[in-house]
N, C-alpha and C. Protein backbone atom coordinates (compact mmCIF):
# COMPACT_ATOMS: atom_id res chain seq x y z
N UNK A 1 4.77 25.77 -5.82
CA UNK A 1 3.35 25.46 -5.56
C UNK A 1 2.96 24.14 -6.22
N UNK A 2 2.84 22.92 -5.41
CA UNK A 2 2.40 22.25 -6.05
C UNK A 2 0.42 21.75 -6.29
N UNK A 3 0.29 21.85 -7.33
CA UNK A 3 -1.13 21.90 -8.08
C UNK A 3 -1.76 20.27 -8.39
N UNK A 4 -1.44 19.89 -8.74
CA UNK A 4 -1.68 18.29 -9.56
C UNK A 4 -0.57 17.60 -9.07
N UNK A 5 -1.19 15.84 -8.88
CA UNK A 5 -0.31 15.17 -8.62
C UNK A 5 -0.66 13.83 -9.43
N UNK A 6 -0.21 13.01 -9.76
CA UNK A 6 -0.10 11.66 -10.52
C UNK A 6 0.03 10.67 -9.58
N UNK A 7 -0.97 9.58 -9.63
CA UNK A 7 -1.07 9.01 -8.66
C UNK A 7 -0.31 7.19 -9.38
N UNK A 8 0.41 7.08 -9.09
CA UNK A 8 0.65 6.13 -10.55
C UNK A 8 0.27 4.68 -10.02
N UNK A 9 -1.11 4.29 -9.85
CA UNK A 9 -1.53 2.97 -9.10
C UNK A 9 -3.04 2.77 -10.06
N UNK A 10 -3.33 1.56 -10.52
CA UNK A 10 -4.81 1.26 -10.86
C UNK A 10 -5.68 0.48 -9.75
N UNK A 11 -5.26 0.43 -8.71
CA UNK A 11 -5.85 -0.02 -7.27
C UNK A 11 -6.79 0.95 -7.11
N UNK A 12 -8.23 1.28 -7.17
CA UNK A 12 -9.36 1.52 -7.30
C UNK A 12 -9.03 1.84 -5.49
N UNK A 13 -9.15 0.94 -4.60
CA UNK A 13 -8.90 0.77 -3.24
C UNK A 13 -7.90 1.83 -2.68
N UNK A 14 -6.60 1.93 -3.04
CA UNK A 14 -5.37 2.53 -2.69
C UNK A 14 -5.42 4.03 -3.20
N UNK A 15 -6.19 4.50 -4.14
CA UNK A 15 -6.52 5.72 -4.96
C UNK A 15 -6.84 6.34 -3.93
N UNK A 16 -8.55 5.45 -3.51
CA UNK A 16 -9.27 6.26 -2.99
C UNK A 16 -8.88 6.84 -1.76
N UNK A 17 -8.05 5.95 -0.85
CA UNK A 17 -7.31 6.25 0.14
C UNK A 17 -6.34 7.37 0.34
N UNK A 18 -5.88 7.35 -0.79
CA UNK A 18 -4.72 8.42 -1.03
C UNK A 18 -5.57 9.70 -1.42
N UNK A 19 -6.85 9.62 -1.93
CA UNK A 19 -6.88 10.75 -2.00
C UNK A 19 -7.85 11.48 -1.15
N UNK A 20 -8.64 10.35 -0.32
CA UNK A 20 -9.20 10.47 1.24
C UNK A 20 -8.29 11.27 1.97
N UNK A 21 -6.99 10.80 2.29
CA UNK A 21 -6.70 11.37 3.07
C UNK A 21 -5.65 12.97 2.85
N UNK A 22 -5.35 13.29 1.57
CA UNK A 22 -4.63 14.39 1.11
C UNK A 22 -6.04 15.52 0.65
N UNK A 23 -7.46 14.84 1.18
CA UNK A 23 -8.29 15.81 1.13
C UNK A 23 -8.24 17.39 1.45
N UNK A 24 -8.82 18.34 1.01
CA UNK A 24 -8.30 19.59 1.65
C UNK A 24 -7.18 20.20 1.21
N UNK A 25 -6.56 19.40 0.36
CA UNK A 25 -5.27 20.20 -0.08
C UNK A 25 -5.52 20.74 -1.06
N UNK A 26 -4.71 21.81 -1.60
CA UNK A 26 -5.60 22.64 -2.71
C UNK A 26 -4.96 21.84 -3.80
N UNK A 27 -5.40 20.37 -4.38
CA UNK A 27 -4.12 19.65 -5.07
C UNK A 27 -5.64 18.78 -6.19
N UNK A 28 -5.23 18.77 -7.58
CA UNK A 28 -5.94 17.75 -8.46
C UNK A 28 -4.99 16.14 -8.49
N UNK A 29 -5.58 15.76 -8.48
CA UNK A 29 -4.99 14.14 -8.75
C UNK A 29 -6.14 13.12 -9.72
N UNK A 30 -4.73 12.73 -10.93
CA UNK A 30 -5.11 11.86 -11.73
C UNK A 30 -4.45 10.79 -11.39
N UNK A 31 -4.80 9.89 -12.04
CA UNK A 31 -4.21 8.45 -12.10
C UNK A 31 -3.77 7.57 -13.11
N UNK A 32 -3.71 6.51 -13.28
CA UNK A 32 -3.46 5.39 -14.52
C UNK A 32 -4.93 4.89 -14.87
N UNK A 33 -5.77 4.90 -13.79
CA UNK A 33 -6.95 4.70 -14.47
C UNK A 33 -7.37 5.67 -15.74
N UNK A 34 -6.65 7.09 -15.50
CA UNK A 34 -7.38 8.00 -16.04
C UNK A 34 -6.68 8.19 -17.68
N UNK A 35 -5.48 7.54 -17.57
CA UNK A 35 -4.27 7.20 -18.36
C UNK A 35 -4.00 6.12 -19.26
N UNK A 36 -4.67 5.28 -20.20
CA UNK A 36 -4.79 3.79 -20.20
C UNK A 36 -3.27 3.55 -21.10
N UNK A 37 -2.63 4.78 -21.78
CA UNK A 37 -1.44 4.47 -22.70
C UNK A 37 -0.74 4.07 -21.83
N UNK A 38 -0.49 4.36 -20.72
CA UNK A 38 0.47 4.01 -19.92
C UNK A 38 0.35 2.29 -19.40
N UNK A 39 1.37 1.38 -20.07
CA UNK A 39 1.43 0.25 -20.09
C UNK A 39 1.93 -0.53 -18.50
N UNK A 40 1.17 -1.58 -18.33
CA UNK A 40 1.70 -1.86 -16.63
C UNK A 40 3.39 -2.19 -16.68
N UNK A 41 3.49 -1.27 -15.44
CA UNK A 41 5.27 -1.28 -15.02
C UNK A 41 5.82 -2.85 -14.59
N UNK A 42 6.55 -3.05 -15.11
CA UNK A 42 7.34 -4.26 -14.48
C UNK A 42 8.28 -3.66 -13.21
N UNK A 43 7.47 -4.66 -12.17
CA UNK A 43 8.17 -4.27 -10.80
C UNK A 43 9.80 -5.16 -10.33
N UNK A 44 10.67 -4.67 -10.83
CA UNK A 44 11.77 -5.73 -10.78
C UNK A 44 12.43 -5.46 -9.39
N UNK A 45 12.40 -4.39 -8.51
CA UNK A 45 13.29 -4.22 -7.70
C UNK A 45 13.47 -5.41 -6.56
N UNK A 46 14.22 -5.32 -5.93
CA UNK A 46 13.72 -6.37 -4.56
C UNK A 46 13.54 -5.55 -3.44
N UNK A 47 13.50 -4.54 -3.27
CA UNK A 47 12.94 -3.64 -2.36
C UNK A 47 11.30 -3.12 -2.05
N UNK A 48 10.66 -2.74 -1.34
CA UNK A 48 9.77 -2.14 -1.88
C UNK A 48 9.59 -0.41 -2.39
N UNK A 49 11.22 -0.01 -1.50
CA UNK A 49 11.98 1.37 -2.10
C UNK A 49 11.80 1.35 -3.43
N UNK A 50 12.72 0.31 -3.81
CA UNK A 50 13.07 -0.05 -5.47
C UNK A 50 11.84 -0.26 -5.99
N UNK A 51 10.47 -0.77 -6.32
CA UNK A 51 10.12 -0.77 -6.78
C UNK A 51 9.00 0.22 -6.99
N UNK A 52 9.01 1.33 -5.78
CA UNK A 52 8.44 2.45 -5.52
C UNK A 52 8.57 3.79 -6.80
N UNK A 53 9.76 3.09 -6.40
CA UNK A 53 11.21 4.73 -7.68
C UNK A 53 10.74 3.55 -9.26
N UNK A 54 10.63 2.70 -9.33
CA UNK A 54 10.49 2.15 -10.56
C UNK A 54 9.55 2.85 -11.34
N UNK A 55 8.08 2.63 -10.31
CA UNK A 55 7.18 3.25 -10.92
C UNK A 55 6.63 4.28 -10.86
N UNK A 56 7.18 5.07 -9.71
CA UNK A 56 7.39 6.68 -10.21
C UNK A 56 7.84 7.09 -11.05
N UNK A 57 9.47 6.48 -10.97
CA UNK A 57 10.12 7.01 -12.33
C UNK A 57 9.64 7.22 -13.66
N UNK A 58 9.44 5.71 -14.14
CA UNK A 58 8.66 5.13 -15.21
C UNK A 58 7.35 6.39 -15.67
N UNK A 59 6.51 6.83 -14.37
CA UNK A 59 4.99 7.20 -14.77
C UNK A 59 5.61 8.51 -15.21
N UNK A 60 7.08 9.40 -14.51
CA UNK A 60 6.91 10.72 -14.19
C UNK A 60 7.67 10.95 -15.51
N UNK A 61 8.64 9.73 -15.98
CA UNK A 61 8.64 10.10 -17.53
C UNK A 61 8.04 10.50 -18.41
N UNK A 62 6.81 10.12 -18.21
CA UNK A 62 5.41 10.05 -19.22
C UNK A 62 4.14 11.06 -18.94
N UNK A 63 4.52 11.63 -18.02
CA UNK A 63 3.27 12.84 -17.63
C UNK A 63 3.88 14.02 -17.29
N UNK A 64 5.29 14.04 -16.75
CA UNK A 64 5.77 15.00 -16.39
C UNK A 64 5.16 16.03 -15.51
N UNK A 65 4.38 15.37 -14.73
CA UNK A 65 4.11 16.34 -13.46
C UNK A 65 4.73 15.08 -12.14
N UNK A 66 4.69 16.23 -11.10
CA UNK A 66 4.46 15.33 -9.61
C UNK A 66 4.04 13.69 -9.29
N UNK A 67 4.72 13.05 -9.03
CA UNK A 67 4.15 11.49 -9.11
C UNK A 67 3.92 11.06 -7.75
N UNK A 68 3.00 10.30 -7.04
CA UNK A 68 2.72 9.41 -6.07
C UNK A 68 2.96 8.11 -6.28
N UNK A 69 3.58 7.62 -6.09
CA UNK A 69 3.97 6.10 -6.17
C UNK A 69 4.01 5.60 -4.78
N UNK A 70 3.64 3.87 -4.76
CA UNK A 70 4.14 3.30 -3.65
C UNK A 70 4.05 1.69 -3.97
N UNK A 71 4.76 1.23 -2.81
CA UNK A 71 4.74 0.01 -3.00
C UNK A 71 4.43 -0.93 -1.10
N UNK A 72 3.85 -1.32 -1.37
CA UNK A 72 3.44 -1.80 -0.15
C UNK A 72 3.03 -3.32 -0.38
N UNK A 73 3.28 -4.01 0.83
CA UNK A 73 3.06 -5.12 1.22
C UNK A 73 2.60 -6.11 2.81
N UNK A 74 2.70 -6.85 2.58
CA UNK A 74 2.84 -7.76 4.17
C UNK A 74 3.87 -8.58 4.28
N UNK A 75 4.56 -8.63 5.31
CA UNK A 75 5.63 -9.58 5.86
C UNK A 75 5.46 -10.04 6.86
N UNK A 76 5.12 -11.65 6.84
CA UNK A 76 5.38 -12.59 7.87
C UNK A 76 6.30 -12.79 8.79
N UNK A 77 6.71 -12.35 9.90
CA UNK A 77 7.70 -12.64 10.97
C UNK A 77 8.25 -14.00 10.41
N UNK A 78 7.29 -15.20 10.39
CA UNK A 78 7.97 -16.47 10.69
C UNK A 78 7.82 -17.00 9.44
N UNK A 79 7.46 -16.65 8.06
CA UNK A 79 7.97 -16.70 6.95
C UNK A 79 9.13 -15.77 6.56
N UNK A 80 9.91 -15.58 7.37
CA UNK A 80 10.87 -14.68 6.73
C UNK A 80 10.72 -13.34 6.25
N UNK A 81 9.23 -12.92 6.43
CA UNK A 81 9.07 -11.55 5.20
C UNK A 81 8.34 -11.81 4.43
N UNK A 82 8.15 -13.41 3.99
CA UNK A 82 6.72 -13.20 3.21
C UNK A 82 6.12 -12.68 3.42
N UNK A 83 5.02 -12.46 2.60
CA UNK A 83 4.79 -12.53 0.46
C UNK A 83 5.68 -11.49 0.84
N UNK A 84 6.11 -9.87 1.45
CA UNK A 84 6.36 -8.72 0.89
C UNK A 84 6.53 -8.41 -0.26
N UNK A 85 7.38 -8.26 -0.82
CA UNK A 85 7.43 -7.71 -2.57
C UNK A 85 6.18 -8.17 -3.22
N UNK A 86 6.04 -9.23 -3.05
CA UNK A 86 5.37 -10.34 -3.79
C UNK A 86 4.38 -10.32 -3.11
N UNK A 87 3.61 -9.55 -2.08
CA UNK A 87 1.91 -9.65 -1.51
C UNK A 87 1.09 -9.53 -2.44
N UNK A 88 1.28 -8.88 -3.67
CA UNK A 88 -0.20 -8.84 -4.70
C UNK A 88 0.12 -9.37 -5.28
N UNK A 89 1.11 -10.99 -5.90
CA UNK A 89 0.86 -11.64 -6.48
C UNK A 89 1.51 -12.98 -6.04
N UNK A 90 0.96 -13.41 -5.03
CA UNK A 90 1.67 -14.24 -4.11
C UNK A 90 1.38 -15.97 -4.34
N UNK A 91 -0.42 -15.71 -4.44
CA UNK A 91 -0.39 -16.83 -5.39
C UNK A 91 -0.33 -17.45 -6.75
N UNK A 92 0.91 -16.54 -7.50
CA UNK A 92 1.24 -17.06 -8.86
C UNK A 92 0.61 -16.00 -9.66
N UNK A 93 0.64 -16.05 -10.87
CA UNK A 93 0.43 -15.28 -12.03
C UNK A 93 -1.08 -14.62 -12.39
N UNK A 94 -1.98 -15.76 -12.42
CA UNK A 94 -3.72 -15.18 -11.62
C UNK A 94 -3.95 -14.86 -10.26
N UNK A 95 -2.99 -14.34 -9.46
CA UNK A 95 -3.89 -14.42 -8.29
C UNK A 95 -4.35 -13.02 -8.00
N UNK A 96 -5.24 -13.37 -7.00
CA UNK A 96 -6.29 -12.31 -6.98
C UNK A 96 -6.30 -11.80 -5.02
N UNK A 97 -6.98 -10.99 -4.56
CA UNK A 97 -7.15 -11.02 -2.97
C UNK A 97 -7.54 -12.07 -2.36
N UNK A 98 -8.55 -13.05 -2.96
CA UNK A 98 -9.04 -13.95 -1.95
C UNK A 98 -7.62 -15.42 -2.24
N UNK A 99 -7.09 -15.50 -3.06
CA UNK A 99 -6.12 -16.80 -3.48
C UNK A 99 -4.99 -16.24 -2.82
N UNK A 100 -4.73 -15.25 -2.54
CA UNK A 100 -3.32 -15.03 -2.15
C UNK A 100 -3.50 -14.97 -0.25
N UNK A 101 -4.49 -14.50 0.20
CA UNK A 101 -4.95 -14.96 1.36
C UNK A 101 -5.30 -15.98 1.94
N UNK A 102 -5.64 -17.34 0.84
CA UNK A 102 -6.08 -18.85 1.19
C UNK A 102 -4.85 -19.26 1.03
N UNK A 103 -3.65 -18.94 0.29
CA UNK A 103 -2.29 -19.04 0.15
C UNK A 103 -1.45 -19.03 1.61
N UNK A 104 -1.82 -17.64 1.94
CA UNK A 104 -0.67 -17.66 3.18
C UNK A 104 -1.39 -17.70 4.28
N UNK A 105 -2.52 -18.09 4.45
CA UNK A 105 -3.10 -18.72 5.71
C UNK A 105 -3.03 -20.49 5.71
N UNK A 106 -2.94 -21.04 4.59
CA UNK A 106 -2.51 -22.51 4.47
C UNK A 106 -1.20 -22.65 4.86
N UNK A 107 -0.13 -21.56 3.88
CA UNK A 107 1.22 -21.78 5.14
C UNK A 107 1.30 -21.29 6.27
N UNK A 108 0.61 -21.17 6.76
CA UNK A 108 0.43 -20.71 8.47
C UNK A 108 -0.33 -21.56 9.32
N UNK A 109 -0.81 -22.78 8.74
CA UNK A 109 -1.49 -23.27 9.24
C UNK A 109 -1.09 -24.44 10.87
N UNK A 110 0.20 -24.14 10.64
CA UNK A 110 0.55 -25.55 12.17
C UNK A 110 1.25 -24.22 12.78
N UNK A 111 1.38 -22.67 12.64
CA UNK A 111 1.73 -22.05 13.22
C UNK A 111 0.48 -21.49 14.29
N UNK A 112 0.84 -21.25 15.91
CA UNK A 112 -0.33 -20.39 16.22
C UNK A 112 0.16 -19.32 17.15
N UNK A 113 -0.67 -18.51 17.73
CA UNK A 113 -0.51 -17.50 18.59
C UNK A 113 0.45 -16.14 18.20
N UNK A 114 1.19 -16.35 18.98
CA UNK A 114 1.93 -14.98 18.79
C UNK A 114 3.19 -15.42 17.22
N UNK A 115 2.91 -16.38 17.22
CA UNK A 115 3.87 -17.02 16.15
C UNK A 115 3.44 -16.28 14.70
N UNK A 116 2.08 -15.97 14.75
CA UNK A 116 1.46 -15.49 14.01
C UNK A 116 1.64 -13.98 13.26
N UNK A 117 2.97 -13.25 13.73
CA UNK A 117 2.87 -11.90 14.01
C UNK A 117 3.56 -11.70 12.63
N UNK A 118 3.25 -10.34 12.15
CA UNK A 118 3.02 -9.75 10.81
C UNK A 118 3.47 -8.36 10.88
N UNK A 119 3.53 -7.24 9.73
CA UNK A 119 3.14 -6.23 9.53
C UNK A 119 3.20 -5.63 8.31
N UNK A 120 2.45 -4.87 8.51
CA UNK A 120 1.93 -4.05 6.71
C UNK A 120 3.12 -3.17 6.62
N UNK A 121 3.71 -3.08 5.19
CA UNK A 121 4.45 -2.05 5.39
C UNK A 121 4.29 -1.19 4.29
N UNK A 122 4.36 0.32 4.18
CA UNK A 122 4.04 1.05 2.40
C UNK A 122 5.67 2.04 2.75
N UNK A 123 6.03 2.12 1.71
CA UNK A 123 7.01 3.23 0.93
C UNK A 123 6.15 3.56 -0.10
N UNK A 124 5.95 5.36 0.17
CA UNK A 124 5.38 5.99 -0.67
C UNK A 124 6.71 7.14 -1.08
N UNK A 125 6.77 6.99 -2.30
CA UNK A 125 7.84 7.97 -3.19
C UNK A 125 7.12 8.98 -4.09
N UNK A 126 7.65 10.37 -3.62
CA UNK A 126 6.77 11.77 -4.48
C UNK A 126 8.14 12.00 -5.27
N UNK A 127 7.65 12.15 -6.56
CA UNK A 127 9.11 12.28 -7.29
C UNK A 127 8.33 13.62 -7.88
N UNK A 128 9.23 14.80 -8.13
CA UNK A 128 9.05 15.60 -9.35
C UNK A 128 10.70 16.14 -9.81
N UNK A 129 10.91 17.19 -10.13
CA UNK A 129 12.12 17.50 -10.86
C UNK A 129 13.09 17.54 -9.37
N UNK A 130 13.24 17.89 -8.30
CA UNK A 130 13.68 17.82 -7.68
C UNK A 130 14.26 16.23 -7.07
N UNK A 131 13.77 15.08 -8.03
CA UNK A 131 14.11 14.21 -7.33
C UNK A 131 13.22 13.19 -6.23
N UNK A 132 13.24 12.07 -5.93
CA UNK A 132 12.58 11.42 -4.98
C UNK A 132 12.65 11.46 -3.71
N UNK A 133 11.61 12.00 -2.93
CA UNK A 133 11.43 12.09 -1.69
C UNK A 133 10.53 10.70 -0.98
N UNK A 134 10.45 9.81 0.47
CA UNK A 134 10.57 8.74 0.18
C UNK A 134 9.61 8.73 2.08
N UNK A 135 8.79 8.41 2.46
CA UNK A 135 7.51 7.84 3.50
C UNK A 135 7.38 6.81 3.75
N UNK A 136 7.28 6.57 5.21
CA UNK A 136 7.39 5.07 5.13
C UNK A 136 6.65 4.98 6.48
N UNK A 137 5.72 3.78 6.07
CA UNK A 137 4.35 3.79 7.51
C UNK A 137 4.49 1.82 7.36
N UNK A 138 4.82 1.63 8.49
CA UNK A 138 4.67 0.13 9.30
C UNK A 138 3.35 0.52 10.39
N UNK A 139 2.66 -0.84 10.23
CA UNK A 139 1.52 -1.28 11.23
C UNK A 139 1.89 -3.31 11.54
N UNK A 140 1.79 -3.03 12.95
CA UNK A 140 2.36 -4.41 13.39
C UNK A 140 0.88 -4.96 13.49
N UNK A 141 0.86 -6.17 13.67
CA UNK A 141 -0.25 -6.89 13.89
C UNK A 141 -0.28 -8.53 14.06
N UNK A 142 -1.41 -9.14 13.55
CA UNK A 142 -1.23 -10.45 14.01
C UNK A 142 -1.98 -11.59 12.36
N UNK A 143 -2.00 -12.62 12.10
CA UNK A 143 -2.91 -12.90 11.32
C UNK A 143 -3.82 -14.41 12.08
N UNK A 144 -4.76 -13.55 11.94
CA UNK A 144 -5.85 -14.71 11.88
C UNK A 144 -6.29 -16.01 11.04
N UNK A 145 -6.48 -16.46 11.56
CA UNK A 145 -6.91 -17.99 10.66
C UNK A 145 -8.21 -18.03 9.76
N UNK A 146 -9.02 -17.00 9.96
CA UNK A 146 -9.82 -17.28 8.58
C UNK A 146 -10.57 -15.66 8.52
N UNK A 147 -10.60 -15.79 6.90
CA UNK A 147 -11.05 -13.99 6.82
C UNK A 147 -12.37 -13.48 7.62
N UNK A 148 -12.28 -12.13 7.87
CA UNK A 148 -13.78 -11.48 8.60
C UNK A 148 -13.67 -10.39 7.88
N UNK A 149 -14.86 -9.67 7.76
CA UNK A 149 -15.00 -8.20 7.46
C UNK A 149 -15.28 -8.15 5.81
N UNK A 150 -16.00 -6.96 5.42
CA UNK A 150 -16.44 -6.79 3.96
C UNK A 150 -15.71 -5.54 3.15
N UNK A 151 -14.96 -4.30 4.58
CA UNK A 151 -14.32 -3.29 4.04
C UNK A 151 -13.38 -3.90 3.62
N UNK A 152 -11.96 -2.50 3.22
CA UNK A 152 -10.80 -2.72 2.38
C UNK A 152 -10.29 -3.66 1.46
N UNK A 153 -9.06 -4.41 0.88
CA UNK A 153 -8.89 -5.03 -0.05
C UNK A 153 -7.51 -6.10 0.52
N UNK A 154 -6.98 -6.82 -0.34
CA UNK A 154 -5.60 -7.29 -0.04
C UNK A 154 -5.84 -7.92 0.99
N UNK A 155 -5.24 -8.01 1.91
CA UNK A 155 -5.12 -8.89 3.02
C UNK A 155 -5.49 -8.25 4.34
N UNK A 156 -6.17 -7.70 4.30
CA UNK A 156 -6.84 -6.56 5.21
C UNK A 156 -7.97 -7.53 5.80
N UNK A 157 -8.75 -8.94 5.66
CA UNK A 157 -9.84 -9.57 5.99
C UNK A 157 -9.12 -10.52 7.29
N UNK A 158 -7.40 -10.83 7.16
CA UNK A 158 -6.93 -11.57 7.95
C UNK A 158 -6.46 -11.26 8.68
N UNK A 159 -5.71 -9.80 8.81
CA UNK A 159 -4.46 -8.99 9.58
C UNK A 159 -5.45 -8.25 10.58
N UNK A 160 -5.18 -8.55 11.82
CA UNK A 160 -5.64 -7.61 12.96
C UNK A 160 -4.19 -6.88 13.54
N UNK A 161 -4.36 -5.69 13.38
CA UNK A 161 -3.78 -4.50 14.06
C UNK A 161 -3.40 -4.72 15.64
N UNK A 162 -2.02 -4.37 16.16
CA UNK A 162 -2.35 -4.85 17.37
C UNK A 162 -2.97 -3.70 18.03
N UNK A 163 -3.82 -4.08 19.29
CA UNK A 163 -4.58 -3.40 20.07
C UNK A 163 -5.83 -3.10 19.91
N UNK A 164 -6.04 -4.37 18.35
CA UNK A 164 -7.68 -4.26 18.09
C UNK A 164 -8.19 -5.37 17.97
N UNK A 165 -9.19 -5.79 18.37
CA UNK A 165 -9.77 -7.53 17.53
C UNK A 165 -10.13 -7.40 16.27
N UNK A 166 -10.29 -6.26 16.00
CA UNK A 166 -11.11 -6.55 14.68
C UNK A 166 -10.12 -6.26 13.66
N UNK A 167 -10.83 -7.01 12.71
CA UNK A 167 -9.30 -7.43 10.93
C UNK A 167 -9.46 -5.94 10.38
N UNK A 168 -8.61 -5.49 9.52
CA UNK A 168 -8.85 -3.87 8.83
C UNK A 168 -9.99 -4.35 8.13
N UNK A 169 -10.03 -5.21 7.88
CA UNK A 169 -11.53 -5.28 6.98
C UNK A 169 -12.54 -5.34 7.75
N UNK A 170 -12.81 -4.80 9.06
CA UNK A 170 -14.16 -4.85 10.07
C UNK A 170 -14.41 -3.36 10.29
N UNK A 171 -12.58 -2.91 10.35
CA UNK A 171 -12.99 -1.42 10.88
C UNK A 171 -13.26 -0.46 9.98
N UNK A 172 -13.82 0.38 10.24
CA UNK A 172 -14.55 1.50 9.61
C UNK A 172 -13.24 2.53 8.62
N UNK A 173 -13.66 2.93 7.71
CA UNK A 173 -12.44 3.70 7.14
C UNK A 173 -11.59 4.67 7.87
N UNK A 174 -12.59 5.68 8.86
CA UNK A 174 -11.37 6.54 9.23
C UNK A 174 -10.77 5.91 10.36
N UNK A 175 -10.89 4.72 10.96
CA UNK A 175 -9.79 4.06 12.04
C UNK A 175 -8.63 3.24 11.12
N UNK A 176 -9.11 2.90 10.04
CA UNK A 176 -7.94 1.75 9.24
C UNK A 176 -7.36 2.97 8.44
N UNK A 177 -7.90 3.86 8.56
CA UNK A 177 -7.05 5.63 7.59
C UNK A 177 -6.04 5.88 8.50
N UNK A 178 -5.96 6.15 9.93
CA UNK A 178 -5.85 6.38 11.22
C UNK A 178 -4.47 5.53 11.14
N UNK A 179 -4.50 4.20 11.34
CA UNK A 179 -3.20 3.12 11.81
C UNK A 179 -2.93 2.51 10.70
N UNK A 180 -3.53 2.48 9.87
CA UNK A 180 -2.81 1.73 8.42
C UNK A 180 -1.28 2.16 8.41
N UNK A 181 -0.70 1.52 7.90
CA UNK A 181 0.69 1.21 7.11
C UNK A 181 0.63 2.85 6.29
N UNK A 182 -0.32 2.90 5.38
CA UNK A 182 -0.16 3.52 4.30
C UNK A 182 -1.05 4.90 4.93
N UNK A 183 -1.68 5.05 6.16
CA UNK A 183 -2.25 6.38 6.77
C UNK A 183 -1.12 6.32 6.98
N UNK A 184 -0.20 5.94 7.68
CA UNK A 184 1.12 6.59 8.61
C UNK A 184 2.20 7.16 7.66
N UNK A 185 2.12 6.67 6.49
CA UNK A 185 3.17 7.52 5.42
C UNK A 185 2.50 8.87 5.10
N UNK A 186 1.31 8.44 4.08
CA UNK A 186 0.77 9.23 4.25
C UNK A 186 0.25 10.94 4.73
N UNK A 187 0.05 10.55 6.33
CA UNK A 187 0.09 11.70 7.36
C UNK A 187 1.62 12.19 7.32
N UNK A 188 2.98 12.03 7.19
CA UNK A 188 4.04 12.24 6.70
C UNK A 188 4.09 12.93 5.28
N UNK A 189 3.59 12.49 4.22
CA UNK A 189 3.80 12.86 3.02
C UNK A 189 2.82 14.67 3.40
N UNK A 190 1.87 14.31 4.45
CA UNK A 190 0.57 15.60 4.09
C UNK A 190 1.43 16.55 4.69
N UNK A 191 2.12 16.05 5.90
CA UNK A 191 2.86 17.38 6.40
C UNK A 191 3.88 18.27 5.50
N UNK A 192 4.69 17.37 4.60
CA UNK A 192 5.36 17.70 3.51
C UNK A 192 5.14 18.78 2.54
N UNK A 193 3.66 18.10 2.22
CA UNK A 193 2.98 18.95 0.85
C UNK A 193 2.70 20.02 1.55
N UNK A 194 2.11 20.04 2.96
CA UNK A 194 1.23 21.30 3.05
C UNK A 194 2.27 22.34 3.69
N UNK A 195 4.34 21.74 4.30
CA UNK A 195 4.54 22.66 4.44
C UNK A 195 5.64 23.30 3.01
N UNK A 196 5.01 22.40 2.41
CA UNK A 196 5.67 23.08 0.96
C UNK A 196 4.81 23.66 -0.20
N UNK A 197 3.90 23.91 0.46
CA UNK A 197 2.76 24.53 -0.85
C UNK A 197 2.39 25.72 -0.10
């Protein structure tokens, strides 16, 4: 029976999501917000697998319950995969959502159209004594040339979803809950819990 889960992220944004959508489950969830001893993980892997299990591992040492971890990013088709690993800190050591988005829309800038194509990707890892179990939600899309929208966080103001005009940051929570990267693991991880509880 699992009861409590550890959410091991201080993303205020990504919390709430995660725990939006595992609503209904008969499940408590804390976090690192709720945790402050717990010192920020150094993400070394080059995966976003690897750095998923890093900081599961790392948190589930230290609380010893159930852990939620993930690691998610964006990858540029025609950057190779850029930022991925490196999407939340893409422009250097301060950067923040709006610098790391004026970042990779400047290198995109003599690119256009379909050249433009992207996608979000999350690996979410539930570790408890049994070991790491491992979710994985891709959303394809496109990036736009200059931000819109006031919802979500990260790079959500530039990336349109394909089959929508509007950036995740226009659409309403339960449609970007719906096709997100991190709904599609997610809805995977819920089937999990709920057919194992």
């Amino acid at each position: 029976m699992i009861s409590k889960i550890f959410i091991a992220s201080r993303n205020k944004g990504k919390i709430k999501e995660i725990k939006n959508y595992l609503d209904g489950l008969d499940i408590s969830f804390s976090s690192l917000l709720d945790t402050p001893r717990i010192e920020n993980i150094e993400e070394t892997g080059k995966t976003f697998e690897e750095n998923a299990l890093i900081k599961g591992r790392s948190v589930y040492n230290e609380v010893k319950i159930p852990v939620l971890a993930d690691d998610s990013g964006l990858e540029v088709d025609c950057l190779k995969g850029e930022p991925g690993i490196l999407s939340a800190r893409y422009a250097g050591k301060n950067s923040d959502d709006k610098k790391n988005c004026e970042k990779l829309l400047k290198n995109l800038e003599e690119v256009t159209g379909a050249g433009r194509s992207a996608k979000f990707k999350c690996i979410l890892v539930y570790l408890d004594e049994g070991g790491p179990k491992y979710f994985e939600g891709v959303c394809k899309g496109i990036i736009i040339e200059e931000t819109r929208g006031q919802n979500g966080f990260g790079y959500d103001p530039i990336f349109v979803p394909d089959g929508f005009s509007k950036t995740f940051a226009e659409l309403d929570f339960e449609t970007k809950s719906r096709i997100s990267h991190r709904g599609i693991a997610l809805k995977k991880l819920r089937e999990y819990l709920t057919a194992n509880n």
